[in-house]
C-alpha atoms as a PDB file:
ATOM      1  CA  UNK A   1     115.276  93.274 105.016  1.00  0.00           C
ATOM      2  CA  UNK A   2     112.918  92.838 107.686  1.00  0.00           C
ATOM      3  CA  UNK A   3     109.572  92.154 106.907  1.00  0.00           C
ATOM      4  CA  UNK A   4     109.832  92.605 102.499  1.00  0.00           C
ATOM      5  CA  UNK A   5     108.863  89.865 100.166  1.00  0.00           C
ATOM      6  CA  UNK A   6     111.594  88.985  97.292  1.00  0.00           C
ATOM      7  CA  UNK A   7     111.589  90.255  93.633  1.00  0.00           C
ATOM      8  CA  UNK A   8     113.807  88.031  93.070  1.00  0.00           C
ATOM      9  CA  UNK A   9     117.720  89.231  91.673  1.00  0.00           C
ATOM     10  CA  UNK A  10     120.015  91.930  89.216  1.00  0.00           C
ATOM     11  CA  UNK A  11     123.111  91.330  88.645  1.00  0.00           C
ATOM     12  CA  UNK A  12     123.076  89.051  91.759  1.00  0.00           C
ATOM     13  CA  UNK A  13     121.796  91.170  94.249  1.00  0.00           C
ATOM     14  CA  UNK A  14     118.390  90.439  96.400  1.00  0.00           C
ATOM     15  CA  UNK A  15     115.702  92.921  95.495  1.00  0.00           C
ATOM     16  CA  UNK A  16     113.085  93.253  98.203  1.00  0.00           C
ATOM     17  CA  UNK A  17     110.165  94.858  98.734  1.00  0.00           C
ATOM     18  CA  UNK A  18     108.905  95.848 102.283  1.00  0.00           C
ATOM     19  CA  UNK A  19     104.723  95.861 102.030  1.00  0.00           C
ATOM     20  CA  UNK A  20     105.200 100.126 102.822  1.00  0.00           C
ATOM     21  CA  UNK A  21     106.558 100.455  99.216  1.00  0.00           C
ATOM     22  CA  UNK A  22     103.179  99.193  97.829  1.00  0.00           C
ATOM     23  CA  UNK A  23     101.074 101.708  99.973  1.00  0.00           C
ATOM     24  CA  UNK A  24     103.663 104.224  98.936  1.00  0.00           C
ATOM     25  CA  UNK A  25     102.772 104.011  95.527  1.00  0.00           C
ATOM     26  CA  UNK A  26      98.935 103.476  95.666  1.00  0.00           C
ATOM     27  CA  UNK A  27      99.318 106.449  97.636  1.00  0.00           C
ATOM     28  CA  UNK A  28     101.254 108.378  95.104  1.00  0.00           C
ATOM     29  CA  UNK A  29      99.122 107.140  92.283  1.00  0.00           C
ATOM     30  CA  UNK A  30      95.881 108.194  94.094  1.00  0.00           C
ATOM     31  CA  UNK A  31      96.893 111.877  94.529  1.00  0.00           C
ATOM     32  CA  UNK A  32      98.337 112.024  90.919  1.00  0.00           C
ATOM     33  CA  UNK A  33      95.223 110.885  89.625  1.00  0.00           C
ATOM     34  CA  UNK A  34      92.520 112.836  91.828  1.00  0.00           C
ATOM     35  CA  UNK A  35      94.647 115.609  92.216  1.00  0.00           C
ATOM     36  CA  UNK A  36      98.026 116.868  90.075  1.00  0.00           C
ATOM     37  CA  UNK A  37      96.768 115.420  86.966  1.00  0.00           C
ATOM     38  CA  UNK A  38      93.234 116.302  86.780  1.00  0.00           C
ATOM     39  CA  UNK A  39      94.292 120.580  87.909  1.00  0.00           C
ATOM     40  CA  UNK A  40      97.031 120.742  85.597  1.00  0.00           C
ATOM     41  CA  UNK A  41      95.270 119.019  82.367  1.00  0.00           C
ATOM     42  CA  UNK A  42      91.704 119.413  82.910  1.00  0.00           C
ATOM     43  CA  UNK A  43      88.467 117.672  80.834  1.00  0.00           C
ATOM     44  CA  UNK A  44      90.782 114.690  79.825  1.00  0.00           C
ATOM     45  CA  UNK A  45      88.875 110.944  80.526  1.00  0.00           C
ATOM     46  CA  UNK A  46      89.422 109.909  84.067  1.00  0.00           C
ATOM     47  CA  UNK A  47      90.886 106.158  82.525  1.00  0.00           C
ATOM     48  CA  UNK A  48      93.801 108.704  81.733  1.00  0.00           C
ATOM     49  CA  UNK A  49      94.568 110.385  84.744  1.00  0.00           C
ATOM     50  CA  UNK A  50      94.397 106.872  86.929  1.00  0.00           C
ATOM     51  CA  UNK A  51      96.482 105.052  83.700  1.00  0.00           C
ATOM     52  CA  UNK A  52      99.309 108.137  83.913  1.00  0.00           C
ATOM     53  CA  UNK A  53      99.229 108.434  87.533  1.00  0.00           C
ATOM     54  CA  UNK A  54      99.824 104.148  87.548  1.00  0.00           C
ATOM     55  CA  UNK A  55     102.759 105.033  85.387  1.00  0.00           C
ATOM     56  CA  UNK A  56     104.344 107.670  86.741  1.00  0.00           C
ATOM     57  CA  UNK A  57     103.987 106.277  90.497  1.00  0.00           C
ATOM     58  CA  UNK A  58     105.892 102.891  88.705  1.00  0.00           C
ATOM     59  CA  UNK A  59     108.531 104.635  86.881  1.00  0.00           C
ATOM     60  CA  UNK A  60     109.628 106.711  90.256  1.00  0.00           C
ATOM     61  CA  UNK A  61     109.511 103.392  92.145  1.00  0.00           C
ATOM     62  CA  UNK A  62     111.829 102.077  89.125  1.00  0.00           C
ATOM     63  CA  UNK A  63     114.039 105.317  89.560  1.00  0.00           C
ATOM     64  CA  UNK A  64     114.092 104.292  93.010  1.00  0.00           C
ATOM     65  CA  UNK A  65     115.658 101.044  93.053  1.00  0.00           C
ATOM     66  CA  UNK A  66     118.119 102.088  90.262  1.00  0.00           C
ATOM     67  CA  UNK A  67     119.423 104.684  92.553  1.00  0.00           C
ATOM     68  CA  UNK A  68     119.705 101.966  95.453  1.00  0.00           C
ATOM     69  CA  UNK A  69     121.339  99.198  93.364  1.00  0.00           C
ATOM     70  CA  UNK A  70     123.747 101.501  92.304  1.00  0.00           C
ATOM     71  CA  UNK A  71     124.789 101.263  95.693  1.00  0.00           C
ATOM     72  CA  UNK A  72     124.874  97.720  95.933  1.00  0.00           C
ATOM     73  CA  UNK A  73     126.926  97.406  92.864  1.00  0.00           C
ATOM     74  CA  UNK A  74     129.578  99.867  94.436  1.00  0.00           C
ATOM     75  CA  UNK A  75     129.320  97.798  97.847  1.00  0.00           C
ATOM     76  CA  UNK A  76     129.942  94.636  95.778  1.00  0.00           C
ATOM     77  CA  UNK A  77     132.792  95.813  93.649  1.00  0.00           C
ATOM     78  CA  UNK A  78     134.666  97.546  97.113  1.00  0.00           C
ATOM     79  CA  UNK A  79     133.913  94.030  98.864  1.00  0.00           C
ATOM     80  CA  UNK A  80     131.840  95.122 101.282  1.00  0.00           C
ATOM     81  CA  UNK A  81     130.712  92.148 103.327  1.00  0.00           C
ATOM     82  CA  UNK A  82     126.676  91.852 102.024  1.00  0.00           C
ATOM     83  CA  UNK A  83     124.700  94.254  99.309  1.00  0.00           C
ATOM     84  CA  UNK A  84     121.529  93.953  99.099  1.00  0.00           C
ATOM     85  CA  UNK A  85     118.712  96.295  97.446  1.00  0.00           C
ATOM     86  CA  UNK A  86     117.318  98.743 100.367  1.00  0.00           C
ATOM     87  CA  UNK A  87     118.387 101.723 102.152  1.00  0.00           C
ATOM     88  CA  UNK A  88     118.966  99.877 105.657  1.00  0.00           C
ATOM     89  CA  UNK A  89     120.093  96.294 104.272  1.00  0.00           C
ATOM     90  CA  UNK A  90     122.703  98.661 102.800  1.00  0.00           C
ATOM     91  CA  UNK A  91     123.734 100.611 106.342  1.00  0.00           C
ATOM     92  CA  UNK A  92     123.162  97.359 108.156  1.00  0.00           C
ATOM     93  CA  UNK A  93     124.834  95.010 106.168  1.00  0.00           C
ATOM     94  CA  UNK A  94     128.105  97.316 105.216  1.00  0.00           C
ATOM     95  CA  UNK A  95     131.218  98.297 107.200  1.00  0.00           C
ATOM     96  CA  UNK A  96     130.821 101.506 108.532  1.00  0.00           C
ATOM     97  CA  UNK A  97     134.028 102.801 107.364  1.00  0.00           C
ATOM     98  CA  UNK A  98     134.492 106.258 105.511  1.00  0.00           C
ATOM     99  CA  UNK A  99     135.102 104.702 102.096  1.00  0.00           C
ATOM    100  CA  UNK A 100     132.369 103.208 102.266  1.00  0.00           C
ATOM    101  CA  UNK A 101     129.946 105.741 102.629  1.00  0.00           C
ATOM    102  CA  UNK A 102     132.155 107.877 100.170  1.00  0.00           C
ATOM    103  CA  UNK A 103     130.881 104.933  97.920  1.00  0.00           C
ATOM    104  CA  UNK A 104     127.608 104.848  98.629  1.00  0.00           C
ATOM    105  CA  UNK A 105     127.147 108.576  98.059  1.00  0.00           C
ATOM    106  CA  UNK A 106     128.892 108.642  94.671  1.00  0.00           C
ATOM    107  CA  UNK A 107     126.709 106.256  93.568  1.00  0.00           C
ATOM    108  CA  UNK A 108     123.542 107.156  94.579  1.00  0.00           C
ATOM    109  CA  UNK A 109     124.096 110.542  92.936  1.00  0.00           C
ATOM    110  CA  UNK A 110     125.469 109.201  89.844  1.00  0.00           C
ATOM    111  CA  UNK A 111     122.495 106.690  89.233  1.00  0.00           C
ATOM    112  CA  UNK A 112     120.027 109.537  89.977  1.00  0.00           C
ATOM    113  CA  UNK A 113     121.720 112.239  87.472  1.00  0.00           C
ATOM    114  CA  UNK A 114     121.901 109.806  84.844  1.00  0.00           C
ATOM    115  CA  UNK A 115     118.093 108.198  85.086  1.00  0.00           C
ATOM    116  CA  UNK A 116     117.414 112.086  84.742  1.00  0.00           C
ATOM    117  CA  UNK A 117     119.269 112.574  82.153  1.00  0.00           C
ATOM    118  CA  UNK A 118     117.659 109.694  79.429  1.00  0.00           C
END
């Protein structure tokens, strides 16, 4: 995973983190809060818009890794030869056959419509 730090595991699989994701979502956060937030519900405390903007820049990050464990899972169950949490541990670490990246489509989708469905 290059240069990430470990989250540790689900269901088995390494989750890491690559230092981006965490400028990623201050940067997120900072634009919610100074920005979106503040034009679209004005005169609210500004505690709010930076606790919301923390929150929402979390639960996409959350959304995030669902969608990319999903493919993991489907790697692992196919017996692809290493899953791991990450858009290019995935390409690297898979065969690049076509049922393979049938899989990982189906499941990226299917994670994604049903985090937006709940």
């Amino acid at each position: 995973m290059g240069q990430s730090f470990s989250l540790g595991r689900i269901a088995g699989i390494r989750i890491g983190v690559n230092w981006s994701v965490l400028l990623i979502v201050a940067l997120l956060a900072y634009g919610l809060a100074v920005g979106q937030f503040p034009a679209d519900v004005p005169h609210r405390p500004e505690a709010e818009y930076v606790v919301a903007a923390i929150v929402t820049a979390v639960a996409y990050m959350a959304s995030l890794l669902a969608h990319e464990l999903a493919h993991s899972l489907v790697a692992r169950r196919r017996e692809f030869r290493r899953a791991g949490c990450g858009e290019s541990s995935i390409r690297a670490q898979g065969r690049a056959g076509g049922d393979y990246l049938a899989a990982r489509s189906i499941a990226g989708w299917r994670s994604s419509i049903r985090t937006a469905a709940r």
